[in-house]
Protein backbone atom coordinates (compact mmCIF):
# COMPACT_ATOMS: atom_id res chain seq x y z
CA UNK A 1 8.45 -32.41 47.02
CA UNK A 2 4.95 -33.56 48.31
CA UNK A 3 4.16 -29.50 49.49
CA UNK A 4 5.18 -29.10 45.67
CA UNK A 5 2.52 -31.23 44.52
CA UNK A 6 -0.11 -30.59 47.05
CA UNK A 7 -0.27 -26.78 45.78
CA UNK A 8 -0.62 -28.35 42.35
CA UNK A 9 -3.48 -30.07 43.54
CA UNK A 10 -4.86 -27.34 45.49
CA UNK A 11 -4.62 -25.18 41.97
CA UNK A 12 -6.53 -27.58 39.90
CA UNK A 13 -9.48 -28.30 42.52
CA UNK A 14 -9.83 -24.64 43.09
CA UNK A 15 -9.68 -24.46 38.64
CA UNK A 16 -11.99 -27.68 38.32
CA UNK A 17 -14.37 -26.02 41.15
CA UNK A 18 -14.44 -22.96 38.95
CA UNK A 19 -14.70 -24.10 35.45
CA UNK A 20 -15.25 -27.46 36.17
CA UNK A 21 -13.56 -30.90 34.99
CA UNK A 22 -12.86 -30.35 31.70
CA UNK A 23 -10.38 -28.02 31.96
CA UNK A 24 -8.05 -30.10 34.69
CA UNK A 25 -7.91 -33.11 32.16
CA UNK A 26 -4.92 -34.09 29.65
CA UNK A 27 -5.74 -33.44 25.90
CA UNK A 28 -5.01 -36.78 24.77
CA UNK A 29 -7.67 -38.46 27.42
CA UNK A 30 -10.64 -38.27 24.45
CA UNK A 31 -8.50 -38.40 21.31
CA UNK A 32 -8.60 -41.29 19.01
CA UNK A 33 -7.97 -42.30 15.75
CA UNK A 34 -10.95 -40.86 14.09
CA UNK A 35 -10.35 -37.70 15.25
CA UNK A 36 -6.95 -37.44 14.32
CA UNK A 37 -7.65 -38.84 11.04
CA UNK A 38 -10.29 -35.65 10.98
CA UNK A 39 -7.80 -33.34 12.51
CA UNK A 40 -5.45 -34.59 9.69
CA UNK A 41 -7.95 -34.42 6.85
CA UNK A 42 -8.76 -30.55 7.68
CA UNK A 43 -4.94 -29.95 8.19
CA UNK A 44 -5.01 -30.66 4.41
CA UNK A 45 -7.94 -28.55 3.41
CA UNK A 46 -6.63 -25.89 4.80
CA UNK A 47 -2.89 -25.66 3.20
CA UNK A 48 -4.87 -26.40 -0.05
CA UNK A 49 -7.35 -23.50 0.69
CA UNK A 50 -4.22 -21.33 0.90
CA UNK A 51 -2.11 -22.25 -1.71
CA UNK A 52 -4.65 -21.54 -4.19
CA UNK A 53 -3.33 -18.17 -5.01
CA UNK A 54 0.24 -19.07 -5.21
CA UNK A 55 -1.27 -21.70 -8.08
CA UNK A 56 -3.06 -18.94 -9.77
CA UNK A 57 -0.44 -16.25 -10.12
CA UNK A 58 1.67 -16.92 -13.24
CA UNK A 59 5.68 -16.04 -13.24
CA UNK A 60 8.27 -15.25 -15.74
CA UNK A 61 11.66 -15.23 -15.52
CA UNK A 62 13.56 -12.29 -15.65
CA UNK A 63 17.48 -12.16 -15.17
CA UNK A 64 17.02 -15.41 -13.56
CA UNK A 65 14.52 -14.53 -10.81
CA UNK A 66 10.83 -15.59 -11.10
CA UNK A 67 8.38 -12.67 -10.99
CA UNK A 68 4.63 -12.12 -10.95
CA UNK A 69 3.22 -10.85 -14.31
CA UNK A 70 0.86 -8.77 -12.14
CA UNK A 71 4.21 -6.94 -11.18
CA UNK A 72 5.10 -6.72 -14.71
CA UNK A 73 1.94 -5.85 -16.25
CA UNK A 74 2.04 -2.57 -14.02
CA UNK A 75 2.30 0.77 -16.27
CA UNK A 76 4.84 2.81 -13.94
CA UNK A 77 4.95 5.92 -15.52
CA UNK A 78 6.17 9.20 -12.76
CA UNK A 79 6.92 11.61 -15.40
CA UNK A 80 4.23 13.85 -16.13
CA UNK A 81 3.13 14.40 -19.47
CA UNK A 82 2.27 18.24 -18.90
CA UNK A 83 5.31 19.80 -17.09
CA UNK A 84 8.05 17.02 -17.37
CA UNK A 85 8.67 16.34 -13.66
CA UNK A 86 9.53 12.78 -12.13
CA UNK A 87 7.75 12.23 -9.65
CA UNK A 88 8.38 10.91 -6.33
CA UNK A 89 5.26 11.35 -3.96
CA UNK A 90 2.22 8.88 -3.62
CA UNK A 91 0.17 11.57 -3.94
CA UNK A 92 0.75 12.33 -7.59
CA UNK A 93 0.10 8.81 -8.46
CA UNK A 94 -3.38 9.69 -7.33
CA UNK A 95 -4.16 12.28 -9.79
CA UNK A 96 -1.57 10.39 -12.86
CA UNK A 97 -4.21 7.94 -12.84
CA UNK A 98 -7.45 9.77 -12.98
CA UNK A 99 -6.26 13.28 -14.49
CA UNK A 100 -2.86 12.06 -16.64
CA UNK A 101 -1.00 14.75 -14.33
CA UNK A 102 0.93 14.98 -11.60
CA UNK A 103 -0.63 17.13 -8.02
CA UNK A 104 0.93 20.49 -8.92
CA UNK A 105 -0.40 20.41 -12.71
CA UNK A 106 -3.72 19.51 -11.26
CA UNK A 107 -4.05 22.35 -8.94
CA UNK A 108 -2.76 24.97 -11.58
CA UNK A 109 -4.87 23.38 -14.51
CA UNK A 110 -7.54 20.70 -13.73
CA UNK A 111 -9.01 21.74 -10.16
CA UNK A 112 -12.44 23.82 -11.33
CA UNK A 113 -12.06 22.67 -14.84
CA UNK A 114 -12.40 18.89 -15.09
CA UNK A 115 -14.63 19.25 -18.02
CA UNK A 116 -12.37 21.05 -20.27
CA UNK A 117 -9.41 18.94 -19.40
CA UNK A 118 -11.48 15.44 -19.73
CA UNK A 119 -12.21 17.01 -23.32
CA UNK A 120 -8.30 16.43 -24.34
CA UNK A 121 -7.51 20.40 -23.40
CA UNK A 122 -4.02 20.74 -22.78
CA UNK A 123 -1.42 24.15 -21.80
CA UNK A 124 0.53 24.97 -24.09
CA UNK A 125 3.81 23.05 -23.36
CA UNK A 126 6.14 26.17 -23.22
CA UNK A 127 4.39 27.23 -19.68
């Protein structure tokens, strides 16, 4: 046991040497009340720091779960208006947003002629 504990001590002169004694002494050597009280007291802050948001967000219930109006306030429309297709990709979420069609519309009728469709022009809806 003692060749056990003298390579122990070999380790932590050899650490001490190199980074000196600080780093060879237990934790709890200069803590004291006031600092735990501190540690404590910023313990606190922080969880109330973070549960801020999780004050702020307002839920409903619907069919007995609790949601987040955000979630509900969301207008999830992925049909679009000028050919009638749901949509599945991200992409045409993209262009439902700023163009009120979906990626193929907007290559066939919007790319090259933003102006005339921000101006309410529509195709014809039997194309």
């Amino acid at each position: 046991m003692s060749k056990k504990w003298n390579k122990t001590a070999r380790y932590e002169k050899a650490i001490s040497q190199k980074y000196g004694d600080e780093t060879i002494t237990h934790p709890q050597k200069d803590w004291s009340e006031d600092k735990e009280e501190e540690y404590r007291q910023q313990l606190k802050e922080l969880y109330e720091k973070e549960d801020i948001p999780h004050q702020t967000e307002d839920k409903v219930e619907v069919d007995g779960f609790l949601i987040s109006k955000k979630l509900l306030n969301r207008d999830n429309n992925r049909i679009c208006p000028v050919c009638d297709i749901y949509s599945f990709e991200i992409r045409d979420d993209i262009y439902m947003n700023k163009f009120d069609c979906c990626f193929k519309c907007y290559i066939q009728w919007v790319i090259d002629r933003e102006e005339r469709w921000e101006s309410d022009w529509r195709p014809p809806k039997e194309k």
